[in-house]
Protein backbone atom coordinates (compact mmCIF):
# COMPACT_ATOMS: atom_id res chain seq x y z
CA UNK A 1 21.79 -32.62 -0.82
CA UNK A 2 18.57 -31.41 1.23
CA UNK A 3 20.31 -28.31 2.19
CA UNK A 4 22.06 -27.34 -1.03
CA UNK A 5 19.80 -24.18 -0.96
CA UNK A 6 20.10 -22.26 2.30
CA UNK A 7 17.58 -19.01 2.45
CA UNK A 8 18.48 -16.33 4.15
CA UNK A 9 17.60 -16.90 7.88
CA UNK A 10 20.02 -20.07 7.52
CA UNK A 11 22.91 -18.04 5.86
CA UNK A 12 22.60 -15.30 8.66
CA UNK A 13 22.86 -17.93 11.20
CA UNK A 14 25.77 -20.00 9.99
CA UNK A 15 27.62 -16.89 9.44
CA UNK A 16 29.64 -15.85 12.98
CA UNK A 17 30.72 -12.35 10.88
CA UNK A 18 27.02 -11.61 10.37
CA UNK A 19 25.75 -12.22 13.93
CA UNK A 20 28.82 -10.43 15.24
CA UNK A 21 27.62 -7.36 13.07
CA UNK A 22 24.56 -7.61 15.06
CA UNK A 23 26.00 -7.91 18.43
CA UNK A 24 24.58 -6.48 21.20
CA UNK A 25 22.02 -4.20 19.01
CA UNK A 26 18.45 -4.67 19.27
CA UNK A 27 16.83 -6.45 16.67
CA UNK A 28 13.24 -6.68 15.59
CA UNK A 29 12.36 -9.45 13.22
CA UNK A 30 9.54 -9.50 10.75
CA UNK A 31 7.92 -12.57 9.99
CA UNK A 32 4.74 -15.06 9.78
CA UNK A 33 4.82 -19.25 9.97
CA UNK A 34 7.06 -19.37 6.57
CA UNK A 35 9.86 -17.99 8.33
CA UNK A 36 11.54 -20.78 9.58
CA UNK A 37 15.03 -22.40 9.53
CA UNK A 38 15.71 -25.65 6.76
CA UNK A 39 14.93 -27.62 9.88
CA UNK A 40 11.72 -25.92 10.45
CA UNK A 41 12.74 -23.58 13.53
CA UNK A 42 10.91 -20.81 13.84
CA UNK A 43 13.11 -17.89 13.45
CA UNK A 44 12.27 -16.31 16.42
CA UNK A 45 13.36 -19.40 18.40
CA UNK A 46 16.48 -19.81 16.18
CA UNK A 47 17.68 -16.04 16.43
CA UNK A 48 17.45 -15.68 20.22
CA UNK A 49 19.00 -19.14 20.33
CA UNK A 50 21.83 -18.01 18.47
CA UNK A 51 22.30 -15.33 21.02
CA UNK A 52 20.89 -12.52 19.12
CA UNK A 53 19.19 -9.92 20.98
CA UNK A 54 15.49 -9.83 19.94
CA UNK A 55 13.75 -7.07 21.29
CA UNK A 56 10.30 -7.33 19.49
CA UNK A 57 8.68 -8.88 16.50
CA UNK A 58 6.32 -8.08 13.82
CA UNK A 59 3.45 -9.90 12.26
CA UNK A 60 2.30 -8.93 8.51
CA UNK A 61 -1.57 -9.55 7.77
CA UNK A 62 -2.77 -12.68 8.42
CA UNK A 63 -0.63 -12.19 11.98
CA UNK A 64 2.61 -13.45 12.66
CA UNK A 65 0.63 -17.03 13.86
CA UNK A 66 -1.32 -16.62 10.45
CA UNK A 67 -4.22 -17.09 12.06
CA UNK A 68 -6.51 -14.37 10.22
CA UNK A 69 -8.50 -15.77 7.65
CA UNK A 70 -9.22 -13.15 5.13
CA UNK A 71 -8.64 -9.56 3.75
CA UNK A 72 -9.66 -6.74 6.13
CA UNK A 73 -9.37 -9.61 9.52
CA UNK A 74 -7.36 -7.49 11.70
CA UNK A 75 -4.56 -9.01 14.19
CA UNK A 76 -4.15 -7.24 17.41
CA UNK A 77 -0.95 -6.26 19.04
CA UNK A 78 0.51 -8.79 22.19
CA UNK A 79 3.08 -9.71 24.60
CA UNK A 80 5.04 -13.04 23.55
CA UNK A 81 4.56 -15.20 26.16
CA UNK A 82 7.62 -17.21 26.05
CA UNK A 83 10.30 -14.64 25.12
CA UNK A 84 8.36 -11.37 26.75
CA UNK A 85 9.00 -9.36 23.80
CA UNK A 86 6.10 -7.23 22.58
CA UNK A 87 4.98 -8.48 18.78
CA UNK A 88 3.57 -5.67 17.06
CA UNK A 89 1.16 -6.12 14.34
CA UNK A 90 1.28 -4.46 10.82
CA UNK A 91 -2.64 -5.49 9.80
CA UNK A 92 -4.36 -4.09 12.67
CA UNK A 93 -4.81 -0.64 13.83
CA UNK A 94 -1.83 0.88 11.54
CA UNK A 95 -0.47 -0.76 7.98
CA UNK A 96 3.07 1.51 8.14
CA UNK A 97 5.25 1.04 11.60
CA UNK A 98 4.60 4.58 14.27
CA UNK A 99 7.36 5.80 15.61
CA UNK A 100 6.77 3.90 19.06
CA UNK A 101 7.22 0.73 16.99
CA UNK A 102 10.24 1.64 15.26
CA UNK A 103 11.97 2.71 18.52
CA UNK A 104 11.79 -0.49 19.70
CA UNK A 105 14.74 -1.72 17.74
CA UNK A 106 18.39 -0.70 15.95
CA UNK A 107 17.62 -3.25 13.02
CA UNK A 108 14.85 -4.76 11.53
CA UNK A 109 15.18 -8.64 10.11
CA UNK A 110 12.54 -8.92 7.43
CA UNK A 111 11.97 -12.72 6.87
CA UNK A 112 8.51 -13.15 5.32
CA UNK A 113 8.09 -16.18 2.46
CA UNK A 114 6.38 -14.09 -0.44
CA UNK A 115 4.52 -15.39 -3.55
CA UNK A 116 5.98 -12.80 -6.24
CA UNK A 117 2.58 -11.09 -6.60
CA UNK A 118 2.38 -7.39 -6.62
CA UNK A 119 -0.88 -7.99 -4.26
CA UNK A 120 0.64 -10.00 -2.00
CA UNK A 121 0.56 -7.56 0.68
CA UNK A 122 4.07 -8.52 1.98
CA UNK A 123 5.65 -6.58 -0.30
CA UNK A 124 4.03 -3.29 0.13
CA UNK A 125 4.59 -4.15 4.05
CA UNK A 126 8.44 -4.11 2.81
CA UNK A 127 8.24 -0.68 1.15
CA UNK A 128 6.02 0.81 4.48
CA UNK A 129 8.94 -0.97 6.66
CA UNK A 130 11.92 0.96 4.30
CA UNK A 131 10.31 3.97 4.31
CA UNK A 132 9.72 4.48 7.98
CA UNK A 133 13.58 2.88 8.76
CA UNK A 134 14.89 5.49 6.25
CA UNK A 135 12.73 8.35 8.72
CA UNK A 136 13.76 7.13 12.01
CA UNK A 137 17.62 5.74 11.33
CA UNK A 138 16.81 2.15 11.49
CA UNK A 139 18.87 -0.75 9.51
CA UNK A 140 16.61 -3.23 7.49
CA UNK A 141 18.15 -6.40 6.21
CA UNK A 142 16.13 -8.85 4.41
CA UNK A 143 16.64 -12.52 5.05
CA UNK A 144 15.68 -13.57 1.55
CA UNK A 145 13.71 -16.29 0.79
CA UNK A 146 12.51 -18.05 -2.66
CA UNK A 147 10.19 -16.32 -5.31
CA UNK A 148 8.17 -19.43 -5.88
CA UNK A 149 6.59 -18.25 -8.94
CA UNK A 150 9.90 -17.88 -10.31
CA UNK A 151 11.35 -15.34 -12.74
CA UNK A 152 8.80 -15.35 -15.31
CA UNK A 153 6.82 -11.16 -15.49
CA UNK A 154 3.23 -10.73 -16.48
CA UNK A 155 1.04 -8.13 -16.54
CA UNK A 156 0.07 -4.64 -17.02
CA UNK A 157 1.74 -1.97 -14.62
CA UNK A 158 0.01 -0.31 -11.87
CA UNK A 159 -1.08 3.21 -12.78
CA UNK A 160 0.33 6.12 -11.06
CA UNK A 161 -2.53 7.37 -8.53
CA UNK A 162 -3.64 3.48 -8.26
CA UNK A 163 -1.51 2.73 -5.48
CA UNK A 164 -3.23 0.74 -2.27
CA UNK A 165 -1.88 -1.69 0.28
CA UNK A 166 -1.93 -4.04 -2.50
CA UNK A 167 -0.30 -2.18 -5.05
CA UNK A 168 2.79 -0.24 -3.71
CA UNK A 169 4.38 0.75 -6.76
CA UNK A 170 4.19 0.65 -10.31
CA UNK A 171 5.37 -3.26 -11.16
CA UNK A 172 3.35 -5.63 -12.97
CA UNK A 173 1.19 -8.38 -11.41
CA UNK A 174 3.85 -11.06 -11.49
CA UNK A 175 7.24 -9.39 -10.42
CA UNK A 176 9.93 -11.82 -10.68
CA UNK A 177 11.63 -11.08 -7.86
CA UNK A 178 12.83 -12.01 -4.69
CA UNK A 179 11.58 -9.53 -1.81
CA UNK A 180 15.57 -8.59 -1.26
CA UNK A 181 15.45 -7.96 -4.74
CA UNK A 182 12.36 -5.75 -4.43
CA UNK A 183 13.66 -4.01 -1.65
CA UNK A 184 16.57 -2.32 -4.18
CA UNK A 185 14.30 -1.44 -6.51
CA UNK A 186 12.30 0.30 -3.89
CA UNK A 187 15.17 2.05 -2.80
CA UNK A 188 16.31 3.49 -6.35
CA UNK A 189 12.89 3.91 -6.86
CA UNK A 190 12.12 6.02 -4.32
CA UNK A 191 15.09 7.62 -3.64
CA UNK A 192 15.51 5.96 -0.08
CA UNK A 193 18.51 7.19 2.21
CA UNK A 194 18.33 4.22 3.92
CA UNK A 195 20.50 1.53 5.61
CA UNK A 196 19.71 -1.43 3.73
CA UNK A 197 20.87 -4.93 3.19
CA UNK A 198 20.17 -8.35 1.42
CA UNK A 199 21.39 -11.50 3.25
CA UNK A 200 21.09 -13.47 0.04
CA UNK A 201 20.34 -17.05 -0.68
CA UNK A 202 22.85 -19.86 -1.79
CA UNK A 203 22.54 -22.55 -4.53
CA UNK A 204 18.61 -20.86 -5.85
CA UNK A 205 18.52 -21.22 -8.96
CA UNK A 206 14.99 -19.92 -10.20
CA UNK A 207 15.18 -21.02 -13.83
CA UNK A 208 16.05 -24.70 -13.08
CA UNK A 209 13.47 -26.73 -13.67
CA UNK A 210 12.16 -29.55 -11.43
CA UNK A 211 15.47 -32.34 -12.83
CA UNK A 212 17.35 -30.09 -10.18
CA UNK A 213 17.43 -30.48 -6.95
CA UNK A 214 18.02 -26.85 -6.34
CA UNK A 215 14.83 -25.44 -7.78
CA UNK A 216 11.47 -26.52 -9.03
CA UNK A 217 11.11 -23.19 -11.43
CA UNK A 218 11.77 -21.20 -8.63
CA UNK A 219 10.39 -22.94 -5.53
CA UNK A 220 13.33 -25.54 -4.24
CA UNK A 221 12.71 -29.16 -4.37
CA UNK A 222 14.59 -29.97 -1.45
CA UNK A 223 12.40 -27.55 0.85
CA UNK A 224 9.15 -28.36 2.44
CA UNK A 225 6.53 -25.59 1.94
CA UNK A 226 4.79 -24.18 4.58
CA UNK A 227 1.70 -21.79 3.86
CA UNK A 228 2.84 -18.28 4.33
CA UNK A 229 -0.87 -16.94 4.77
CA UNK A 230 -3.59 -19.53 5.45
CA UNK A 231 -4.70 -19.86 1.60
CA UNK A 232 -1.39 -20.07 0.23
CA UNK A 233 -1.28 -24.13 0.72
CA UNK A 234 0.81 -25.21 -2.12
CA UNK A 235 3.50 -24.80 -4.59
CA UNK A 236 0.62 -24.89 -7.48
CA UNK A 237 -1.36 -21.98 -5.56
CA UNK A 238 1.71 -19.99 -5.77
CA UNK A 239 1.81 -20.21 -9.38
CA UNK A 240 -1.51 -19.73 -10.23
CA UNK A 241 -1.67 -16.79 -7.85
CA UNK A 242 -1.14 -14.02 -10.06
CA UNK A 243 -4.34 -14.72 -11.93
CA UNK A 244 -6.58 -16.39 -9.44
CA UNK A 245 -6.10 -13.41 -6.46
CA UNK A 246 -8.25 -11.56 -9.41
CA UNK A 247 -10.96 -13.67 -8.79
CA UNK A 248 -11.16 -11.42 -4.99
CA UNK A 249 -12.69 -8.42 -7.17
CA UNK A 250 -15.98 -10.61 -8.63
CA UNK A 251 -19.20 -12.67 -7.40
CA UNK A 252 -16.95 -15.59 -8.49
CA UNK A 253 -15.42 -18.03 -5.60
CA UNK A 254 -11.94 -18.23 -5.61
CA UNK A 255 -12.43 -21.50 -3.81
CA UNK A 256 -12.51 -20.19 -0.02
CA UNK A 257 -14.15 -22.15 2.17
CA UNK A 258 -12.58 -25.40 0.54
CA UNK A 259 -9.51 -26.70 0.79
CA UNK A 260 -7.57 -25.71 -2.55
CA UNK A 261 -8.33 -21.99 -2.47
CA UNK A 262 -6.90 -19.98 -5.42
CA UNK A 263 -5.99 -23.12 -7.45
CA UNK A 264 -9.38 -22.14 -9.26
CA UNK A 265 -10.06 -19.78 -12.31
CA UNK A 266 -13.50 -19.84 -11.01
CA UNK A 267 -16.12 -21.31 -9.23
CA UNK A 268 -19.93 -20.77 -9.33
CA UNK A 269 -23.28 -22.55 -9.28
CA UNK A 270 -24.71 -20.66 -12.29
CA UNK A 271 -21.94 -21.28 -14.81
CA UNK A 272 -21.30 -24.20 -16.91
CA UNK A 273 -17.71 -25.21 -16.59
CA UNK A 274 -17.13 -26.65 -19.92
CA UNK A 275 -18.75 -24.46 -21.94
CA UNK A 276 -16.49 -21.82 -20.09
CA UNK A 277 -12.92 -23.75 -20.76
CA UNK A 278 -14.26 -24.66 -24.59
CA UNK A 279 -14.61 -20.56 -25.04
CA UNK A 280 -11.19 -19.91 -23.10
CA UNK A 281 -10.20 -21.99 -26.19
CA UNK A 282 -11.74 -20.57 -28.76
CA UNK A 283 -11.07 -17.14 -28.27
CA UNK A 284 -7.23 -17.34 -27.15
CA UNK A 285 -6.05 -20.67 -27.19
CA UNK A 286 -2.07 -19.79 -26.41
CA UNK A 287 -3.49 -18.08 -22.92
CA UNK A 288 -4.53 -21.55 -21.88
CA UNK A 289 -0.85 -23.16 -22.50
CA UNK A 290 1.81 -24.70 -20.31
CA UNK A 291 -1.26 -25.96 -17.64
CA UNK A 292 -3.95 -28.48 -17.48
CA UNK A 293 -7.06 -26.88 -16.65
CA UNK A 294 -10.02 -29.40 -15.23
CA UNK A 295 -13.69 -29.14 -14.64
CA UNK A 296 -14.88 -29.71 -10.94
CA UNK A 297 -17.20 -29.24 -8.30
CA UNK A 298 -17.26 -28.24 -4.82
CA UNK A 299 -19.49 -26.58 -2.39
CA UNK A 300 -17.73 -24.04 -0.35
CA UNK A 301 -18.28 -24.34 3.82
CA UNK A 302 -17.89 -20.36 4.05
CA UNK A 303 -17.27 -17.08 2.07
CA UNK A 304 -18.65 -16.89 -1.28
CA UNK A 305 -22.09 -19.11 -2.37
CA UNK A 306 -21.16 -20.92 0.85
CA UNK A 307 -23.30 -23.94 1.26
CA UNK A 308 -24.21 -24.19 -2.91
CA UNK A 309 -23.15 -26.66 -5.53
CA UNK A 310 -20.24 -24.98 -7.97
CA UNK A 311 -19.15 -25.70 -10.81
CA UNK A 312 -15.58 -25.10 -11.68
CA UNK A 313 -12.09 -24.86 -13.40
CA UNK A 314 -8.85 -26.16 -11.82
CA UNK A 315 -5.48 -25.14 -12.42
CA UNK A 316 -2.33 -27.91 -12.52
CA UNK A 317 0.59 -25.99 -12.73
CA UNK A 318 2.60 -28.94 -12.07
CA UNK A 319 3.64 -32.22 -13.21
CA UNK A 320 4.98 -33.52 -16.56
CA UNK A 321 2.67 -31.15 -18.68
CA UNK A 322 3.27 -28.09 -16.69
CA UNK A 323 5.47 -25.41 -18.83
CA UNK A 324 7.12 -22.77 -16.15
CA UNK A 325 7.37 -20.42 -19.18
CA UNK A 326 4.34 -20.81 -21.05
CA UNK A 327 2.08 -20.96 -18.43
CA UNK A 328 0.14 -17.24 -18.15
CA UNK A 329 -1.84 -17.19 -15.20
CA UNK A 330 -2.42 -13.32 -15.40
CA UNK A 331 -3.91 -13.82 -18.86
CA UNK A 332 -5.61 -16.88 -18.02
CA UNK A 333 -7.65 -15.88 -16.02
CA UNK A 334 -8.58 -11.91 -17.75
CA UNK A 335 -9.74 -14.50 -20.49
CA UNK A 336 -11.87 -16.96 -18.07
CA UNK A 337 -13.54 -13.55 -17.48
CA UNK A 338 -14.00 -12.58 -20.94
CA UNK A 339 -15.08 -16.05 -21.58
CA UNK A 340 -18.12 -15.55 -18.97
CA UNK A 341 -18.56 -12.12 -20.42
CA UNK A 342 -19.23 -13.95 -23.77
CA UNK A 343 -21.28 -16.37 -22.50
CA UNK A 344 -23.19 -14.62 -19.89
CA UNK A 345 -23.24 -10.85 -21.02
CA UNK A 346 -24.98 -10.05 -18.01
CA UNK A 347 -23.65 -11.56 -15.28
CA UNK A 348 -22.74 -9.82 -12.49
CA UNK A 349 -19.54 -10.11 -12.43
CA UNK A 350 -17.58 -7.03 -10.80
CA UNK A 351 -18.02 -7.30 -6.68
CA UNK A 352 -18.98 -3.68 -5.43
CA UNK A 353 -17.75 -3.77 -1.90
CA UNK A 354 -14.84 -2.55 0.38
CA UNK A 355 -11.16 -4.16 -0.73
CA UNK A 356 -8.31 -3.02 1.51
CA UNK A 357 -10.11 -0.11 3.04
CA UNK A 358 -10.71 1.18 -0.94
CA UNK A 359 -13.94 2.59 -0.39
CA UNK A 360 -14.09 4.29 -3.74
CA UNK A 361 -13.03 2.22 -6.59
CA UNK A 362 -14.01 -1.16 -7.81
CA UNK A 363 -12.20 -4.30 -6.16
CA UNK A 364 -11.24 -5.49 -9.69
CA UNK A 365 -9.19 -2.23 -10.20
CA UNK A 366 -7.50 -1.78 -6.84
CA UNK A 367 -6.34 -5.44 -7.89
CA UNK A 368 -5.34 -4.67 -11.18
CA UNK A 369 -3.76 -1.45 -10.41
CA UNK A 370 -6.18 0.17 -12.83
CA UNK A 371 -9.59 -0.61 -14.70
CA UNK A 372 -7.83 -1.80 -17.95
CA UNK A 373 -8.44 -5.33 -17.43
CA UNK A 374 -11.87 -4.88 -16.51
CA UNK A 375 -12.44 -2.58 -18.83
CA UNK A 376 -10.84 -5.00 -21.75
CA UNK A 377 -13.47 -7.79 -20.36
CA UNK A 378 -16.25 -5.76 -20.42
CA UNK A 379 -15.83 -4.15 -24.17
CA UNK A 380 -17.66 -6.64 -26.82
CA UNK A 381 -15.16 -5.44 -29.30
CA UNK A 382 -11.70 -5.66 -27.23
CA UNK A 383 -9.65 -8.59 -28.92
CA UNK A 384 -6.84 -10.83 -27.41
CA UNK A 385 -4.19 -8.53 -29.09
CA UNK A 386 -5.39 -5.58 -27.33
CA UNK A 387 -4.62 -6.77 -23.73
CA UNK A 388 -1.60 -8.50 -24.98
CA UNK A 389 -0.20 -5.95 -26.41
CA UNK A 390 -0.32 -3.39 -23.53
CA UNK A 391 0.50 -5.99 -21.04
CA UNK A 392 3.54 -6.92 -23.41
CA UNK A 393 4.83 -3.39 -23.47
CA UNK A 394 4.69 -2.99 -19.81
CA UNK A 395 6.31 -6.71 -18.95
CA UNK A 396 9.27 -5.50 -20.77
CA UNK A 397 9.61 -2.40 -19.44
CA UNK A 398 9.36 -3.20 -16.11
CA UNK A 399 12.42 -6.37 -17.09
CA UNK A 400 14.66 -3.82 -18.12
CA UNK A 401 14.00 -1.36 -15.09
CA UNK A 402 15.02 -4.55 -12.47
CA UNK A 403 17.53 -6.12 -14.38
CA UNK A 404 20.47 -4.85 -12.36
CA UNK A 405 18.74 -5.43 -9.31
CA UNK A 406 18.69 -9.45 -9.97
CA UNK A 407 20.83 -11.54 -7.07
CA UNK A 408 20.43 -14.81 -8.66
C-alpha cells in the first residue's frame, strides 16, 4: 500500500533493463533534497549504490543541499566529499550548463520535485538542460516525479519577448504537468533534435482525490513531502503557489521570515485583513471558492517589514472544504490585489527592484509573463470578466496544445 506509487528514481532503480541501458556510461544527475527514493535515499546515494556510474551532479537554485534562502542567493560550484564527484551548480555563476559541464557526462538524470508553476525555476532549468544536451550530444532522461498542484491550468500565457529564468516559454502560470511531461512539450516546441526520455511514474493518479491512496489531487498520500526549495514546506504551499509567488513582485510579505511562507495572499502592517477578504467577496465572490481563507498575524524575523506586526490572509487548501477544482489561486490572489487597490488606491504596491537579474521591467511582470495582471489591478474600470476572460482563452489554449503530451 505505501508504495503503490513509485516516481521515477524508484522505477529506474527496480528496473535491471534500465540500469543495464546505462551501463558503464557516465551519468550526471540533477537534483536538490526532494530527490530521494520512497525510502528517503538520496538519489545520489541510491544510484551509485545501484552500481551506476555517477560522474558529477547538479544543483538547481536553492543548491543541490537547498541551502540558499532566496531569489538571486547564488550556490557555488564544489567537490562532493564523499563520492569525489564535482557538483556543478546551475544558480551561480551560469543559469544554462557550458560546455565544460556538459562534457562531464554521456547522460543527464533530471530528478528535481517541481511545484507545476511556470516560475518555479526548475522548469526553465529543464529547458536550459535540453537545449544544451541537444548542442553537445548528450541523453536527458527525466526521473519524473508528482505535479503536486495537480492537473488543474490557470492563467494568462507568457508573452512572446517576456521570457526570463522564470518564464521559459509561453505556458500559463499553473501548467498541469509533470516536468517529463514538460520536457515533450519543450521538445515539439522548440524543435529539439535531442535524445530524450521520460522514466514515468506508476499508480499517479492526479485527479484522485484524497479517498485514494494513490493521490491527494495530485500530490500522493502515501508519500512524505520533503521541501524541494526551503519555502516550499507543505502540500498546501504547493497549491497556493501559483498565486502567492505573485506576492514576490509587491511591498506585500509573502510570509518570509515565518514559518508558513507562501501560504499567504498577503501580509502587511498597514492593511486591515478583514476589510480586505470582505472586498475579495464583494467584487468576485467565485475567485474566493474551493478554500478557506483566514485572518492572521505574524511578525516576520527577516525579509519584508521584518520585525513589524502584520496583518494577514491565510490560505487552507486542504481538508474537508478544500475543492481541487474550484480552488483559483492565480485569480485569488490578482483579486486580493485589486481588493487593496480598492481600498487603498495609493498604496504602493508594485516592488521596483531587481527580480532574476531583470533589471528593466517591473517584478510583477517578469512574474506574470507580461503587465496584464498588473495592469488589470491598477485600471479603476477593469471588471472581473475582463481578466477572466483573457485568462480563460489562454487556459484552453494552452490544454489543447499539451494534451497529447499527458503520461497519466
Amino acid at each position: 500500500m505505501a508504495n503503490s506509487v513509485q516516481f521515477g528514481i524508484d522505477r529506474l532503480l527496480a528496473s535491471p533493463d534500465l540500469i543495464a541501458q546505462l551501463g558503464d556510461r557516465r551519468v550526471a544527475l540533477v537534483a536538490h533534497p526532494a530527490s530521494v527514493t520512497a525510502d528517503l535515499t538520496h538519489s545520489l546515494d541510491a544510484l551509485i549504490t545501484a552500481g551506476v556510474n555517477v560522474s558529477s551532479a547538479f544543483g538547481p537554485q536553492h543548491g543541490l543541499k537547498g541551502d540558499k534562502q532566496d531569489n538571486m542567493v547564488e550556490t557555488a560550484d564544489e567537490m562532493d566529499a564523499q563520492y569525489g564527484i564535482p557538483i556543478f551548480s546551475l544558480y551561480g555563476e551560469v543559469r544554462r550548463p557550458t560546455g565544460q559541464m556538459m562534457s562531464s557526462a554521456d547522460v543527464f538524470l533530471f530528478d528535481l520535485q517541481d511545484l507545476g508553476c511556470r516560475i518555479y525555476t526548475f522548469v526553465t532549468t529543464l529547458l536550459y538542460l535540453l537545449e544544451e544536451a541537444e548542442k553537445h550530444g548528450k541523453e536527458v532522461w527525466v526521473l519524473d516525479r508528482p505535479n503536486p498542484a495537480g492537473r488543474p491550468v490557470e492563467g494568462t500565457l507568457l508573452v512572446p519577448g517576456q521570457e526570463s529564468f522564470v518564464g521559459a516559454a509561453p505556458m500559463p502560470m499553473r501548467h498541469g504537468l509533470t516536468l517529463g511531461e514538460m520536457g515533450h512539450w519543450f521538445v515539439e516546441h522548440f524543435n529539439l533534435d535531442v535524445a530524450y526520455k521520460v522514466i514515468a511514474m506508476e499508480g499517479w493518479q492526479p485527479d484522485a482525490g484524497d479517498g485514494s491512496v494513490a493521490s491527494g489531487f495530485g500530490w500522493p498520500a502515501s508519500r512524505i513531502w520533503i521541501n524541494p526549495s526551503p519555502n516550499a514546506a507543505s502540500v498546501n504551499m504547493a497549491r497556493c503557489y501559483a498565486g502567492t509567488v505573485m506576492l514576490e513582485g509587491t511591498t506585500l510579505s509573502e510570509g518570509r521570515g515565518t514559518t508558513r511562507p507562501l501560504e499567504v495572499l498577503f501580509g502587511a502592517p498597514d492593511v486591515d485583513a478583514k476589510a480586505v477578504a470582505a472586498e475579495m467577496l464583494a467584487f468576485a465572490p467565485d475567485w474566493c471558492s474551493g478554500v478557506r481563507m483566514r485572518d492572521c498575524w505574524f511578525e516576520p524575523t527577516f525579509h519584508k517589514h521584518a520585525g513589524k506586526l502584520c496583518n494577514a490572509l491565510m490560505l487552507h487548501a486542504e481538508g474537508p472544504d478544500y475543492d481541487h477544482d474550484a480552488f483559483k489561486p492565480w485569480r485569488m490572489q490578482a483579486l486580493a490585489f485589486k481588493a487593496i487597490r480598492r481600498l487603498y488606491p495609493d498604496y504602493d504596491l508594485w516592488r521596483d527592484f531587481p527580480y532574476e537579474y531583470e533589471l528593466d521591467r517591473l517584478a510583477i511582470d517578469v512574474i506574470n509573463g507580461g503587465p496584464a495582471l498588473r495592469e488589470w489591478v491598477d485600471n479603476p474600470d477593469a471588471s472581473p470578466h475582463d481578466l477572466d476572460n483573457a485568462a480563460s482563452h489562454d487556459e484552453a489554449a494552452w490544454v489543447q496544445a499539451v494534451r497529447g503530451h499527458l503520461l497519466y
